[in-house]
Protein backbone atom coordinates (compact mmCIF):
# COMPACT_ATOMS: atom_id res chain seq x y z
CA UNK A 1 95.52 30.26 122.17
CA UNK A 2 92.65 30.12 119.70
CA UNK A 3 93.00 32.07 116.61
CA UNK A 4 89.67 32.97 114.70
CA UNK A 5 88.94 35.30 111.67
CA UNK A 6 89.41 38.12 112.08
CA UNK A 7 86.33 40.80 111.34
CA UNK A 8 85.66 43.35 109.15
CA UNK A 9 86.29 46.02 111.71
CA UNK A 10 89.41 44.83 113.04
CA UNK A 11 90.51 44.30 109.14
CA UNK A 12 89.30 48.23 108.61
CA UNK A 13 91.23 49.40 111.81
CA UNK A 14 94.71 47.95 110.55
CA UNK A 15 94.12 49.23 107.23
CA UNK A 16 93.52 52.81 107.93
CA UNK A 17 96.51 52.36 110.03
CA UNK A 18 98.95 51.23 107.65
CA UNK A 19 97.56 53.19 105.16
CA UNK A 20 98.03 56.69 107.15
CA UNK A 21 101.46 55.10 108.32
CA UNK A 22 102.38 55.01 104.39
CA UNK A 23 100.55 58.40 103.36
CA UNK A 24 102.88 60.33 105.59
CA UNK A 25 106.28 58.48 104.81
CA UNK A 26 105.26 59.14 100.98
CA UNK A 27 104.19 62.55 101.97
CA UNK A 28 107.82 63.55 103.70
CA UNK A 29 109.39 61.59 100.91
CA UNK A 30 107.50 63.84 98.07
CA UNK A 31 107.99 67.13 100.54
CA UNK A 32 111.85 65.80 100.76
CA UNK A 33 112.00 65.43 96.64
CA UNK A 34 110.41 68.62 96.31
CA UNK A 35 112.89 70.63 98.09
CA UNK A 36 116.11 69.27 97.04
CA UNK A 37 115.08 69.63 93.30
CA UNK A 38 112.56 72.04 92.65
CA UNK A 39 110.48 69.47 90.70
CA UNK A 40 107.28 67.83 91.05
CA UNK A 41 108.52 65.31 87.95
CA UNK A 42 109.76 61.76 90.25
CA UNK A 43 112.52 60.46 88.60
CA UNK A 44 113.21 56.93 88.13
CA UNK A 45 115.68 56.65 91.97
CA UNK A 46 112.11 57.90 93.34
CA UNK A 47 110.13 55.31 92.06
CA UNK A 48 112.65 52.33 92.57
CA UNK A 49 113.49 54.06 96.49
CA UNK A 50 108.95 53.86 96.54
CA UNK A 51 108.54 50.01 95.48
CA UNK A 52 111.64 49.54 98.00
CA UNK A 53 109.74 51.00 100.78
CA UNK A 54 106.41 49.58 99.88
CA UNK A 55 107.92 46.07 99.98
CA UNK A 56 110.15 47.32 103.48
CA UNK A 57 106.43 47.97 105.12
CA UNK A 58 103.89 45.52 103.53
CA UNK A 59 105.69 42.53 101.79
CA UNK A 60 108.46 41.57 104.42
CA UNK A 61 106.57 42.17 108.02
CA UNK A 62 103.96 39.81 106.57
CA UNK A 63 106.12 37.58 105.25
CA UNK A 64 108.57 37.37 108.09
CA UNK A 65 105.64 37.98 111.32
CA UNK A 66 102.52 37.46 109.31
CA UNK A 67 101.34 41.29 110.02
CA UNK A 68 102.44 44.66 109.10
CA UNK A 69 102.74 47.30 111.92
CA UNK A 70 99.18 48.09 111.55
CA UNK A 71 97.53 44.50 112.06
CA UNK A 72 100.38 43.86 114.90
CA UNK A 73 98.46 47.03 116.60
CA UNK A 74 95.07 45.53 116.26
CA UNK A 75 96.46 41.93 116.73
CA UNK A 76 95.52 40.31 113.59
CA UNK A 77 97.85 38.24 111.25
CA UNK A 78 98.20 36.58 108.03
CA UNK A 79 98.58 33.08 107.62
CA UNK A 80 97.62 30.22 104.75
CA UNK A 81 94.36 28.87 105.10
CA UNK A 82 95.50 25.31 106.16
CA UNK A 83 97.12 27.48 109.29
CA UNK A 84 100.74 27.05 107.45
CA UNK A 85 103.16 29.83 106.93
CA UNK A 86 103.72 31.68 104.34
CA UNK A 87 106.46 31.94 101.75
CA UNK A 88 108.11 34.87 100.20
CA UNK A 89 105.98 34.90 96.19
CA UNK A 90 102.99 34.16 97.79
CA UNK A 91 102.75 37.48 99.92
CA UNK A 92 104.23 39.24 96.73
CA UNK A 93 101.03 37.96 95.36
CA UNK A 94 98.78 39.17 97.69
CA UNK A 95 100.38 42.20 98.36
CA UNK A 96 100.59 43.34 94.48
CA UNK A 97 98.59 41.75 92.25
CA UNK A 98 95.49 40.75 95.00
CA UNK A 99 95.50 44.29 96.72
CA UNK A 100 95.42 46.13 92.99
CA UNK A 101 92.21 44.05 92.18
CA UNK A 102 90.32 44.23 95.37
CA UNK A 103 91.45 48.12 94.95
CA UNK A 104 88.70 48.36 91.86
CA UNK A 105 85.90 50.18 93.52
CA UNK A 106 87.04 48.68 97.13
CA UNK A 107 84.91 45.91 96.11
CA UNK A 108 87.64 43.27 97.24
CA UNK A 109 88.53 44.96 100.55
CA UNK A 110 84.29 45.02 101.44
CA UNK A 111 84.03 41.00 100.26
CA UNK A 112 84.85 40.14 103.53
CA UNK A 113 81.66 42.03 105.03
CA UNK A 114 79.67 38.67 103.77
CA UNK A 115 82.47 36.16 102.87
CA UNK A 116 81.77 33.20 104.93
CA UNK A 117 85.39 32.82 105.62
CA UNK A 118 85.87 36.44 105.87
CA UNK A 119 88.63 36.68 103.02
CA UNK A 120 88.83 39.49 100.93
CA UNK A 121 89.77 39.12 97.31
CA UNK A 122 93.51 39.19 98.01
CA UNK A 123 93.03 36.43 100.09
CA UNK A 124 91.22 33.68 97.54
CA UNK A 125 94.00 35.07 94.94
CA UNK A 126 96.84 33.97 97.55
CA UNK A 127 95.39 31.59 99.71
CA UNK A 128 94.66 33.05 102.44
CA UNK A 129 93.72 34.54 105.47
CA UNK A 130 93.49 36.89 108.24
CA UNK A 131 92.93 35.80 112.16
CA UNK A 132 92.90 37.25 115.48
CA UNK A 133 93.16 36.07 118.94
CA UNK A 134 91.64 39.61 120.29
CA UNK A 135 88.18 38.81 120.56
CA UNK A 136 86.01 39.22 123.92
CA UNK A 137 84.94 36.60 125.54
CA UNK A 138 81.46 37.03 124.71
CA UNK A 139 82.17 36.77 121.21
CA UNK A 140 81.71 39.99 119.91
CA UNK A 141 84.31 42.79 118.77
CA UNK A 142 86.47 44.48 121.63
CA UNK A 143 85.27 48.40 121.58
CA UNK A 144 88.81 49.42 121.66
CA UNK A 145 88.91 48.61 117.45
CA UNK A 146 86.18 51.29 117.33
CA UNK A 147 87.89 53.82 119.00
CA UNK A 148 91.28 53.55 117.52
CA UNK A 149 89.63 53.47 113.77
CA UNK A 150 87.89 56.77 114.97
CA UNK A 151 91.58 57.54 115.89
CA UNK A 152 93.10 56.76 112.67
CA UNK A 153 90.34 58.71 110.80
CA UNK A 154 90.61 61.69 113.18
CA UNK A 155 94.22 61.69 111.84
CA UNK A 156 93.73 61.11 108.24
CA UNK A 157 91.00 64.24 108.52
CA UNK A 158 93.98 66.23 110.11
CA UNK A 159 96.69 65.60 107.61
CA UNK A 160 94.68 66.36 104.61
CA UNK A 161 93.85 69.49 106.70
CA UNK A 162 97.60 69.91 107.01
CA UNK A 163 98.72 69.80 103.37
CA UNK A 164 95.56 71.69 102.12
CA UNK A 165 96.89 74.70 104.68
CA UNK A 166 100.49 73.67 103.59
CA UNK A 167 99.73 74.09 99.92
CA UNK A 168 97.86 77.69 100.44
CA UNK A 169 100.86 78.97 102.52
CA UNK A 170 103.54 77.62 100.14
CA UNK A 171 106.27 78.84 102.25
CA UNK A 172 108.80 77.95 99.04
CA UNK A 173 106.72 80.40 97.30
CA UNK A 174 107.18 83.13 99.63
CA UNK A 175 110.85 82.59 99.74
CA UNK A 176 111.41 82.60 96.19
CA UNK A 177 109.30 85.45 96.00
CA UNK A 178 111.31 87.44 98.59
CA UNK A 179 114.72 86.40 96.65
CA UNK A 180 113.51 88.23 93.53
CA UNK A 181 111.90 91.27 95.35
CA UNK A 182 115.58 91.60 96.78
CA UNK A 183 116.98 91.49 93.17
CA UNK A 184 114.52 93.70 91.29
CA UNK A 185 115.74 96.20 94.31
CA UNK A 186 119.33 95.27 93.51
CA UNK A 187 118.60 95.83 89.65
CA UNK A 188 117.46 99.32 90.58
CA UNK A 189 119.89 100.27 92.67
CA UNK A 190 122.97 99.43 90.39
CA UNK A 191 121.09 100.78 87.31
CA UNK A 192 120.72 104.49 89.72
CA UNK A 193 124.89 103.97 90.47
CA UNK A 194 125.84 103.22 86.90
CA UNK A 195 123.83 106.50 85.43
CA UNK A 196 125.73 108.40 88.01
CA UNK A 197 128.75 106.95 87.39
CA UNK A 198 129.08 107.62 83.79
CA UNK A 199 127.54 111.25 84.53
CA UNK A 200 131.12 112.25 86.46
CA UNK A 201 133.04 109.68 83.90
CA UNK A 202 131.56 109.65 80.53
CA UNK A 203 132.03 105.84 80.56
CA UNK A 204 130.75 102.51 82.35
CA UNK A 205 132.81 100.84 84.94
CA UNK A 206 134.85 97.60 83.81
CA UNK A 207 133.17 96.26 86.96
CA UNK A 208 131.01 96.99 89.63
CA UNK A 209 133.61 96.97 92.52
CA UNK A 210 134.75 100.45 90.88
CA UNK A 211 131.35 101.67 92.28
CA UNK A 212 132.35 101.20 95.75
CA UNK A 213 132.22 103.29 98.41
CA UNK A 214 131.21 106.09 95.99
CA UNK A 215 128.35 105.51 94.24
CA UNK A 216 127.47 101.95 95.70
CA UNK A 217 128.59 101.33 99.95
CA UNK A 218 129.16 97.43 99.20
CA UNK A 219 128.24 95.40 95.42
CA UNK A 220 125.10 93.31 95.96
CA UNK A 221 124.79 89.79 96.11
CA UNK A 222 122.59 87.14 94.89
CA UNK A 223 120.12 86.30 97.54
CA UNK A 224 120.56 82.85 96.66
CA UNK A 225 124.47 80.81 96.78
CA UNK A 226 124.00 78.65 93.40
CA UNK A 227 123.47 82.19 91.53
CA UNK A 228 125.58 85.19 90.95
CA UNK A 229 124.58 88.11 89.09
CA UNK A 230 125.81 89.11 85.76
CA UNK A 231 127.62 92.32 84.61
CA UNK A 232 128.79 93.17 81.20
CA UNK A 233 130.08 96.29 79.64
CA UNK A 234 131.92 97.47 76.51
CA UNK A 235 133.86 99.65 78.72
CA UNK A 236 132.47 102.88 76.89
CA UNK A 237 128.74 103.50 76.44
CA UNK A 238 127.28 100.13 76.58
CA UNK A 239 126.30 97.93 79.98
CA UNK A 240 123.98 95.26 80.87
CA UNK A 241 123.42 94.21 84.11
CA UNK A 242 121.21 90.74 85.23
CA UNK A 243 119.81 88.46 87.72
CA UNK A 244 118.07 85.14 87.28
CA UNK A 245 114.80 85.07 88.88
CA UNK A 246 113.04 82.55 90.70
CA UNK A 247 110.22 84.16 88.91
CA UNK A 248 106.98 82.40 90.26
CA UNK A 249 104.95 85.36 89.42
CA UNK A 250 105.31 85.32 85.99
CA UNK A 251 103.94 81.93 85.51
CA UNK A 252 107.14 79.88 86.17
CA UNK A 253 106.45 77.04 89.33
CA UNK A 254 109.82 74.95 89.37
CA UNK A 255 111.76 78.09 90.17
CA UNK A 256 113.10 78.61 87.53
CA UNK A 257 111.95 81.85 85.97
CA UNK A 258 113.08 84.30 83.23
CA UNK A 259 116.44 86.76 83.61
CA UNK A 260 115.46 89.95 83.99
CA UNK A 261 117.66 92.69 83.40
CA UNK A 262 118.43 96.56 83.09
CA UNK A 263 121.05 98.62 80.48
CA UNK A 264 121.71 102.25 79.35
């Protein structure tokens, strides 16, 4: 088996796909985050559970198989220049400190468009470089790289597509939004119970069970399980009776909006 360098396409190819491989496990990881915490601040498990992944995908395949699941696709690997294996720092190398400078302006990545050894940046920095036994036998670049980079990119276009739609729908929105439509209604309809309630008793109710079946057929519920709404009254001629809104529409975006509330 002869193993040459491998091109610039073939380089490109397992790039994009490693790199779309990684956008959407980051993407379901942020989405994930985002929905079990209301926040789009990453706290420090999220960062330490990123550079965990990011080492799971790029630093160990390489350093254990000499590719990551993107140049096994294409059929390319990593190896020293003298052919040798490669040890554990030195991919931590390339994979941190090499990619972030051939990252400036791409410059790096493109070096191996006219590198006579066709090494990119990351590569002089560690020592190495990329081959590939997948080469036709007339020398020149199987067409199947071209059509499964127009593959790759075809997805990348369609993902971006998704979370731009994603982000317009913001289907989180429109459930918060629903939640407090459903307790400005509940607001309402207690405040109409309570007026005629102290009409026929000259008082407010110690609580708004008393209501029912008479003035109220059941005592509403917070739309949402964490959150309970409030009810205080000094018995006599006094009440005040709340819910805590999700409250995107009045400039609030982690869900947590103001308390809105009604009294006599």
């Amino acid at each position: 088996m002869t193993w040459t360098n491998a091109t610039f396409g073939r380089r490109l190819g397992a790039f994009l796909i490693d790199q779309f491989t990684w956008a959407i496990t980051t993407f379901i990881l942020g989405l994930l985050y985002y929905f079990l915490t209301r926040s789009t601040e990453p706290g420090l498990f999220i960062y330490l559970l990123f550079y965990f992944l990011y080492g799971a995908y790029f630093i160990l395949p390489i350093w254990k198989y000499g590719a990551t699941p993107g140049k096994k696709a294409l059929g390319i690997k990593v190896t020293r220049t003298d052919g040798s294996s490669l040890g554990f720092w030195r991919v931590v190398l390339r994979e941190t400190i090499g990619k972030w400078l051939s990252s400036i302006l791409y410059i790096g990545y493109l070096w191996v468009i006219w590198d006579k050894n066709k090494q990119a940046w990351h590569d002089k920095i560690a020592d190495t470089k990329v081959v590939t036994n997948k080469v036709s036998g007339d020398g020149k670049e199987s067409p199947w790289i071209f059509v499964i980079v127009g593959l790759v990119i075809a997805f990348v276009v369609i993902t971006i597509l998704a979370v731009v739609v994603i982000s317009a729908i913001d289907p989180s929105r429109k459930v918060s939004q629903a939640r407090d439509a459903k307790r400005k209604n509940d607001l309402k309809t207690v405040e109409i119970a309570l007026k005629e309630y102290y009409l026929d008793k000259k008082v407010y109710p110690e609580n708004l069970e008393t209501l029912v079946p008479h003035y109220l057929p059941s005592v509403p519920k917070d739309p949402s399980e964490s959150q309970t709404y409030k009810y205080t009254t000094d018995g006599k001629n006094n009440y005040k009776f709340c819910a805590q809104l999700d409250a995107y529409d009045d400039g609030a975006t982690d869900g947590s909006g103001k308390e809105e509330c009604v009294s006599n």
